[in-house]
Protein backbone atom coordinates (compact mmCIF):
# COMPACT_ATOMS: atom_id res chain seq x y z
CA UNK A 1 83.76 120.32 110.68
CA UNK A 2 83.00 117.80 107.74
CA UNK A 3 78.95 117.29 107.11
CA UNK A 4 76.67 115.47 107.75
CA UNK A 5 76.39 111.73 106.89
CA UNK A 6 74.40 111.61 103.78
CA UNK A 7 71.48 109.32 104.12
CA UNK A 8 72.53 107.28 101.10
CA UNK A 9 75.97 106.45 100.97
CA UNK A 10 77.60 106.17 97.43
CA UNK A 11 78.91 102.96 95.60
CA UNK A 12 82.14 102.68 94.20
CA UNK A 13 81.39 99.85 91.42
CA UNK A 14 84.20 98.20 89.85
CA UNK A 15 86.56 100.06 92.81
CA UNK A 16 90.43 99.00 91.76
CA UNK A 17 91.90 98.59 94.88
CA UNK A 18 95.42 100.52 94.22
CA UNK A 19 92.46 103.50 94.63
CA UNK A 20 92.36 102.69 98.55
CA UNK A 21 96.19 102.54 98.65
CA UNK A 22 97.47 104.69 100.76
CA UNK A 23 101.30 106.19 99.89
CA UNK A 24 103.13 104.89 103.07
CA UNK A 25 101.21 101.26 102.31
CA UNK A 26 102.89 101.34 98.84
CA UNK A 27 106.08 101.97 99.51
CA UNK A 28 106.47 99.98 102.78
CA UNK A 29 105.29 97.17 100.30
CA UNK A 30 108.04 97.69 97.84
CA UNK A 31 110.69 97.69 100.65
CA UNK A 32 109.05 94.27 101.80
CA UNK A 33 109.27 92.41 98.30
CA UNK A 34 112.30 93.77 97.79
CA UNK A 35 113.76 91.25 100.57
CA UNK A 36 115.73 88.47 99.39
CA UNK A 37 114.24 84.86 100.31
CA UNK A 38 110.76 86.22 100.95
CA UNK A 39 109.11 83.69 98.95
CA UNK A 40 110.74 80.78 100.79
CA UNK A 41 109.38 82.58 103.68
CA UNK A 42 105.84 82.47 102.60
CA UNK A 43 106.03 79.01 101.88
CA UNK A 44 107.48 78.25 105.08
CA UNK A 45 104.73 80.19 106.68
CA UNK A 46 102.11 78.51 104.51
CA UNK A 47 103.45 75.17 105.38
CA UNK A 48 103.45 75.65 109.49
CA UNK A 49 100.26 77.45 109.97
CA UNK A 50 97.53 76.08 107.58
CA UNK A 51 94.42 78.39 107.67
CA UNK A 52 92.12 75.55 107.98
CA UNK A 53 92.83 75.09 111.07
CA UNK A 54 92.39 78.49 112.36
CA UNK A 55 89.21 78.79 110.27
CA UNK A 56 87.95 75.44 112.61
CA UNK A 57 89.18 77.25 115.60
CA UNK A 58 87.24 80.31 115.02
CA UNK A 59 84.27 78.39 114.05
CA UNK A 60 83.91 76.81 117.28
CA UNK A 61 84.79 79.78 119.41
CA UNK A 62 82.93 82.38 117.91
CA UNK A 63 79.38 83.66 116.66
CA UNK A 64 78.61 83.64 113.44
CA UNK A 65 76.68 86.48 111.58
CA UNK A 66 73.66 85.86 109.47
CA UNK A 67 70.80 86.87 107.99
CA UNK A 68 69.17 85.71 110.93
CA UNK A 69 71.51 85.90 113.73
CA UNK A 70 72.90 89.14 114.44
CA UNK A 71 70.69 90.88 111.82
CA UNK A 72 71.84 94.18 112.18
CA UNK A 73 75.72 93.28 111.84
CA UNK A 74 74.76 91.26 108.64
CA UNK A 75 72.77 94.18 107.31
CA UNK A 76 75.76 96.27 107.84
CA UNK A 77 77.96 94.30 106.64
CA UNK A 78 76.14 93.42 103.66
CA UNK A 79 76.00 97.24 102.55
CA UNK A 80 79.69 98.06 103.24
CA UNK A 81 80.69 95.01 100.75
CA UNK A 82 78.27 96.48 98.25
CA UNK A 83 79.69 99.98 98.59
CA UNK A 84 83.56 98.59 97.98
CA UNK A 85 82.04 96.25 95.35
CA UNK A 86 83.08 93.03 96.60
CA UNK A 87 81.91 89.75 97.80
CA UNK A 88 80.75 88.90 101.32
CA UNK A 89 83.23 87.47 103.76
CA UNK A 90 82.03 85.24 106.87
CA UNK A 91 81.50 87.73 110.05
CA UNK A 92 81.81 86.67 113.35
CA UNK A 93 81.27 87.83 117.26
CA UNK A 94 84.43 87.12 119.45
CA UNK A 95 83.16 87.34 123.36
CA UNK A 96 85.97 89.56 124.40
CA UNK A 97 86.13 92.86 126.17
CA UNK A 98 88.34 94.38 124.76
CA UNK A 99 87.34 97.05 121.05
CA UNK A 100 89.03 94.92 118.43
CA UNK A 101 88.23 93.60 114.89
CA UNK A 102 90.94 91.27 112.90
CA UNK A 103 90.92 89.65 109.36
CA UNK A 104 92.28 86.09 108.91
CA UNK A 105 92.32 83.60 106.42
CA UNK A 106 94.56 84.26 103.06
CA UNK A 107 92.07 81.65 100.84
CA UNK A 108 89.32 81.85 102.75
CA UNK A 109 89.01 85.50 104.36
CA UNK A 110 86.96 85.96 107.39
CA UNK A 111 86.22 89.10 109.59
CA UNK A 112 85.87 88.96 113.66
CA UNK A 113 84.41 91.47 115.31
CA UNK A 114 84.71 91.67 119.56
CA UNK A 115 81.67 91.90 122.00
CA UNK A 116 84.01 95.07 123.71
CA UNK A 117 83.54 96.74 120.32
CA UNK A 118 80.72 96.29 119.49
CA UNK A 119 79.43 97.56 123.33
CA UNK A 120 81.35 100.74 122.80
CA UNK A 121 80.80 101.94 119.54
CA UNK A 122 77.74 103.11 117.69
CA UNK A 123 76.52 101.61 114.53
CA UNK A 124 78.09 104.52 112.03
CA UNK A 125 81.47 103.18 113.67
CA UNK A 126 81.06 99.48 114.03
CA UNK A 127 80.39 100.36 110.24
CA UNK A 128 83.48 101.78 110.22
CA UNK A 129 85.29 99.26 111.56
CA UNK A 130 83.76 96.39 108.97
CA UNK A 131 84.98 98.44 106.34
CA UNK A 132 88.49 98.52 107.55
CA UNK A 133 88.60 95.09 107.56
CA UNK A 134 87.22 94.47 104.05
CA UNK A 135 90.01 97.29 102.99
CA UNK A 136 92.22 94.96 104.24
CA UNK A 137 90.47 91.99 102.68
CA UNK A 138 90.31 94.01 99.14
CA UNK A 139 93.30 95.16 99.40
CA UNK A 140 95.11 91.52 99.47
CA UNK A 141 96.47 92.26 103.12
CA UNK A 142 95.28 89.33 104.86
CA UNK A 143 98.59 86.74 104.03
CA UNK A 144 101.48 89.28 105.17
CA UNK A 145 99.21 90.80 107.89
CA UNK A 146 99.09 87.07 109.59
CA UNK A 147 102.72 86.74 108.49
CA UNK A 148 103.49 89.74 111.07
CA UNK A 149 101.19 88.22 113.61
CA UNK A 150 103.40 84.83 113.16
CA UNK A 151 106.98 86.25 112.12
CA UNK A 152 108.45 85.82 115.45
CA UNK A 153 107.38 82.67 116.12
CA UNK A 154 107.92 81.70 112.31
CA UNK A 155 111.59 82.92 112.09
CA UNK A 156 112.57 81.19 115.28
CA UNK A 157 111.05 77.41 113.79
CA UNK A 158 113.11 78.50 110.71
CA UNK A 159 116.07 79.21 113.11
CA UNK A 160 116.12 76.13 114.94
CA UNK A 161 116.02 74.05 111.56
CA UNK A 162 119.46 76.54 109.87
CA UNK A 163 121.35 76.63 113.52
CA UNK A 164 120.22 79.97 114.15
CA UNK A 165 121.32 81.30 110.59
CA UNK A 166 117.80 81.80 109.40
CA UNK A 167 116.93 83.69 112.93
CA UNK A 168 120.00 86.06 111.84
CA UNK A 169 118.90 86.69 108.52
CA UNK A 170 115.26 87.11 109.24
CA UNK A 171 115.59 90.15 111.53
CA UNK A 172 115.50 92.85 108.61
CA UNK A 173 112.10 90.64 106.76
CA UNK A 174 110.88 90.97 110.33
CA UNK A 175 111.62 94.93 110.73
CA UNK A 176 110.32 95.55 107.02
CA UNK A 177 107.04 93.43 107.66
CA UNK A 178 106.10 94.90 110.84
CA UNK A 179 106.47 98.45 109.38
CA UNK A 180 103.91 97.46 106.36
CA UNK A 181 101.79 96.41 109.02
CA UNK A 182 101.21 99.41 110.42
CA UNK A 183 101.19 101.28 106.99
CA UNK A 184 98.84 98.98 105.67
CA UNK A 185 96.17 100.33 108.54
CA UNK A 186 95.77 103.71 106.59
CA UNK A 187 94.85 101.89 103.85
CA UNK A 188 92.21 100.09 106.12
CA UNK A 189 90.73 103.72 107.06
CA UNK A 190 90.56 104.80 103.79
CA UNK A 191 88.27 101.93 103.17
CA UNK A 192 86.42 102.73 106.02
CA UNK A 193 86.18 106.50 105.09
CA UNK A 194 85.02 105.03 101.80
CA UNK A 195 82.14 102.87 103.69
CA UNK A 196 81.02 105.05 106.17
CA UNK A 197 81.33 108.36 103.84
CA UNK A 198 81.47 110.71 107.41
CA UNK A 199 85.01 112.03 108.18
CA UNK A 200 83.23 112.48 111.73
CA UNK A 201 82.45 108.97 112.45
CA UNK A 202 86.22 108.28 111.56
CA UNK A 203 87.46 110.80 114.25
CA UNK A 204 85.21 109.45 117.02
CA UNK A 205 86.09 105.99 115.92
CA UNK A 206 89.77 106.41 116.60
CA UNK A 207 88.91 108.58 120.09
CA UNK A 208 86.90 105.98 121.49
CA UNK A 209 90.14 103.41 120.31
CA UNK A 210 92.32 105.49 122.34
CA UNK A 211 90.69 105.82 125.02
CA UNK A 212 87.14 105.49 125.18
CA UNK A 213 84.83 103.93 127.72
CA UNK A 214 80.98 102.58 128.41
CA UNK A 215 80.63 105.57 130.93
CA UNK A 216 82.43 108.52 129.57
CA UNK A 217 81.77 107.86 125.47
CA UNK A 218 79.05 110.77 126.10
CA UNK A 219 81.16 113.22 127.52
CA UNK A 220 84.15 112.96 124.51
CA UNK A 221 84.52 115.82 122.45
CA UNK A 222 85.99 115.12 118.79
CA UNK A 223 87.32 118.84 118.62
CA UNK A 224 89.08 118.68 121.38
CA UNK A 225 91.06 115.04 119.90
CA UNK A 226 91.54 116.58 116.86
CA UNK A 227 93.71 119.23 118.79
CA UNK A 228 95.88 116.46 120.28
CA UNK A 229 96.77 115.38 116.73
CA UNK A 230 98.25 119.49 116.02
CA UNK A 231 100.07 119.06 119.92
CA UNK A 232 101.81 115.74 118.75
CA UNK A 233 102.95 116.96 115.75
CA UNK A 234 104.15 120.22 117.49
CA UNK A 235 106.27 117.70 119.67
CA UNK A 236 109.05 118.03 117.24
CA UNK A 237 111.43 120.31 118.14
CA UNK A 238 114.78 118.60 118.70
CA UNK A 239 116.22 115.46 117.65
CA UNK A 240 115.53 113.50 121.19
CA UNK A 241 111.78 114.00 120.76
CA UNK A 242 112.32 112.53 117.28
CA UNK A 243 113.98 109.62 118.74
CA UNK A 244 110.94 109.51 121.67
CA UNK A 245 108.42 109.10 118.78
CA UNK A 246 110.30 106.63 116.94
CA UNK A 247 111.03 104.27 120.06
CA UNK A 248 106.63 104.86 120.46
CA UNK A 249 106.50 103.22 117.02
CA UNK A 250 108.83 100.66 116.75
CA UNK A 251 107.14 97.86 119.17
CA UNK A 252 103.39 97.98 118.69
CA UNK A 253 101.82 96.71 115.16
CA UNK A 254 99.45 99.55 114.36
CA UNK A 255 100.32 103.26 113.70
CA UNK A 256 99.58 105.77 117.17
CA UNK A 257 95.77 106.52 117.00
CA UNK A 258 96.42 110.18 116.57
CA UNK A 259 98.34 109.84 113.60
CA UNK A 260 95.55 107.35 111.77
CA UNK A 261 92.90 110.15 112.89
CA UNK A 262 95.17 113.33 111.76
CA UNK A 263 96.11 111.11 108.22
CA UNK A 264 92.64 110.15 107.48
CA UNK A 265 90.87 113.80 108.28
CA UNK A 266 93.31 115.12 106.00
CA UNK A 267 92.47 112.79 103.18
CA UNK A 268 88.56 113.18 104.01
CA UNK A 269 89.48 117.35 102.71
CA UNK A 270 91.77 115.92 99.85
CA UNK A 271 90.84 116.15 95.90
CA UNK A 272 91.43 112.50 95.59
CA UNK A 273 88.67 111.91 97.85
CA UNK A 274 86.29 114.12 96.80
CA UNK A 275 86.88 112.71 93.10
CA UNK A 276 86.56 109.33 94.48
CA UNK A 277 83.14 110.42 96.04
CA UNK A 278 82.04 111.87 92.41
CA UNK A 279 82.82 108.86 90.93
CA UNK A 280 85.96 109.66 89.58
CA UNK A 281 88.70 106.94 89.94
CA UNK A 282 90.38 103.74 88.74
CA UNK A 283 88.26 101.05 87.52
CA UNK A 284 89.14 97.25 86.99
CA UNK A 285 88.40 96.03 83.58
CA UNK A 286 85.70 93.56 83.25
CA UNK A 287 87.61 91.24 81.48
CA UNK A 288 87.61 88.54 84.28
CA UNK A 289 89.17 90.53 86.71
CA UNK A 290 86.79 91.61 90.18
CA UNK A 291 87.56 94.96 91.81
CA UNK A 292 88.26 93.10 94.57
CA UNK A 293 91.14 90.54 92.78
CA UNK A 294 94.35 92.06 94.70
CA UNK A 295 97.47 89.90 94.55
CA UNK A 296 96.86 87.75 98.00
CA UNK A 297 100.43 89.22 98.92
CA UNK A 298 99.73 92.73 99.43
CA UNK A 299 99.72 93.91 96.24
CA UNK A 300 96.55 95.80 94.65
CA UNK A 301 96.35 94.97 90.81
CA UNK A 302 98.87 95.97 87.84
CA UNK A 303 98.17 98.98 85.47
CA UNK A 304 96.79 96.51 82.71
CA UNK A 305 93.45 95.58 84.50
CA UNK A 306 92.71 99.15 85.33
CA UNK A 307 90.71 101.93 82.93
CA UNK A 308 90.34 105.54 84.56
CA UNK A 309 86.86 106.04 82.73
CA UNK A 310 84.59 107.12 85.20
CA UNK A 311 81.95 105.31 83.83
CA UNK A 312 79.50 103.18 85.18
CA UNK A 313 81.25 99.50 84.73
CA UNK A 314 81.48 96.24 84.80
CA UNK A 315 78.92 93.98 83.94
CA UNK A 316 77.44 92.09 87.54
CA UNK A 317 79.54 89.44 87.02
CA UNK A 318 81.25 88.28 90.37
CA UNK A 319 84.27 86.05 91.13
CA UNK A 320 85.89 85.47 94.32
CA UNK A 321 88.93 87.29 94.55
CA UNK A 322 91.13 84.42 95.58
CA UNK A 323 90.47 81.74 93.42
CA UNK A 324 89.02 83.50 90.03
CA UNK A 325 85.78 81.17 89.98
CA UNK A 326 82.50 82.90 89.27
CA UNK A 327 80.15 83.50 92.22
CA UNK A 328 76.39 83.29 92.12
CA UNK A 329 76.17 85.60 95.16
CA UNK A 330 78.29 87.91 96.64
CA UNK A 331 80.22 85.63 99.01
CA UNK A 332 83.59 83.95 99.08
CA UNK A 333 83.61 80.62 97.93
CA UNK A 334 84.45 78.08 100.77
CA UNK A 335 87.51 76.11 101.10
């Protein structure tokens, strides 16, 4: 059973983010922007659902974290950007019961966290959970993630204005987008693992997800999860269980909880990890470029703004990842 938290978790300076990247995330990706029209798409997309007005939405609805309101969450979310090396984005408290946490905002990234979450979970995984999001944030997710959330909706405006042509057409972009969806969530754990540094608070993270509760979260037993994980992959044996798992997969936007928990425990015993832990791993030059400068669309950054020297880097120079501009705190700058 993996150790111990340690009581001072690592920091990944100048962290390129093709390091959190998991394999599936990459080559969903390629499949997406392989898609013919997918920058007309964007625009589209752009053009229909500005961000601003989302962003006024949530700012109305919604708590927001400070230094001084909702210390705690602040605290922890001010060490998790500091571990991934990036700037703070704007946290906020959703009053909702159900355990959730989402990312929006391509320019302007901001993290909500749910009251249901945060009742269930304990701060090691609320942790968790922040880092996830920032993975996502790092990573460049956040435009084709609210794509997904919108593609439905977006390909039907587009249908309506090409006869039903565009509709047609859009099925496979819509297909290939929700599948990077869900691959892009292992690239969100790995972030977490990253943040929290315990392969144990990972596994009772994704229990509690499946099916955890306010009364029973005492009485779960990790182990006994962790088995379920070795009994659905055991469910293999012909091809109509195939079929059964692949019907499981095809409607819902994130991957089944026991396959995030069984992918991320076995990168928690990998060498990559354990290099990334020593701090062995890609670095982003410090010519201009931030650790946390990912294409917005997905994309972590190109082999010329990386080095591989595990040296300490980087001068403390920080620029928002969106907009290149240099920061004089660790914060996004506003709109």
């Amino acid at each position: 059973m993996p150790a111990a938290q340690p009581k001072t978790r690592r920091h990944f300076p100048g962290l390129d983010p093709a390091v959190l990247q998991h394999p599936y995330d990459r080559a969903a990706l390629n499949a997406l922007q392989k898609i013919p029209g997918l920058d007309i798409i964007i625009r589209k997309f752009i053009e229909l659902f500005p961000e601003r007005v989302a962003y006024i939405q949530n700012v109305a609805q919604t708590v927001r974290v400070t230094e001084t309101q909702c210390s705690q969450l602040y605290v922890q979310l001010r060490e998790a950007c500091a571990i991934l090396d990036m700037p703070e984005p704007e946290l906020y408290v959703a009053h909702n019961p159900l355990p959730n946490a989402w990312t929006s905002g391509h320019n302007h990234p901001y993290i909500v966290v749910t009251s249901g979450l945060l009742d269930l979970m304990d701060d090691d995984e609320i942790t968790a959970v922040i880092g996830h999001e920032l993975g996502h944030i790092k990573s460049g997710h956040v435009l084709y993630r609210t794509m997904a959330l919108c593609i439905t909706l977006l390909l039907t405006i587009i249908g309506d204005m090409t006869l039903g042509i565009g509709r047609l057409i859009g099925r496979s972009l819509e297909a290939t987008l929700l599948e990077w969806y869900r691959m892009s969530e292992f690239t969100g754990d790995r972030a977490a693992l990253l943040v929290t540094q315990n392969p144990q608070v990972m596994l009772t993270l994704m229990m509690k997800f499946a099916g955890g509760t306010l009364f029973q979260r005492n009485q779960m037993d990790a182990k006994e999860f962790l088995k379920q994980a070795d009994l659905y992959e055991m469910v293999d044996a012909n091809m109509l269980d195939r079929i059964y798992k692949m019907l499981l997969v095809m409607p819902v936007n994130h991957p089944l909880t026991i396959v995030r928990a069984r992918e991320i425990m076995n990168w928690s015993e990998s060498r990559e990890y354990r290099d990334i832990l020593d701090g062995r791993y890609v670095h982003v030059k410090s010519s201009g470029n931030s650790g946390s400068n990912a294409k917005r669309n997905g994309a972590a950054n190109t082999n010329e703004n990386r080095t591989s020297t595990s040296s300490t880097p980087e001068s403390d120079l920080i620029r928002c990842p969106h907009c290149g501009r240099e920061q004089r705190n660790r914060r996004f700058c506003s709109l």
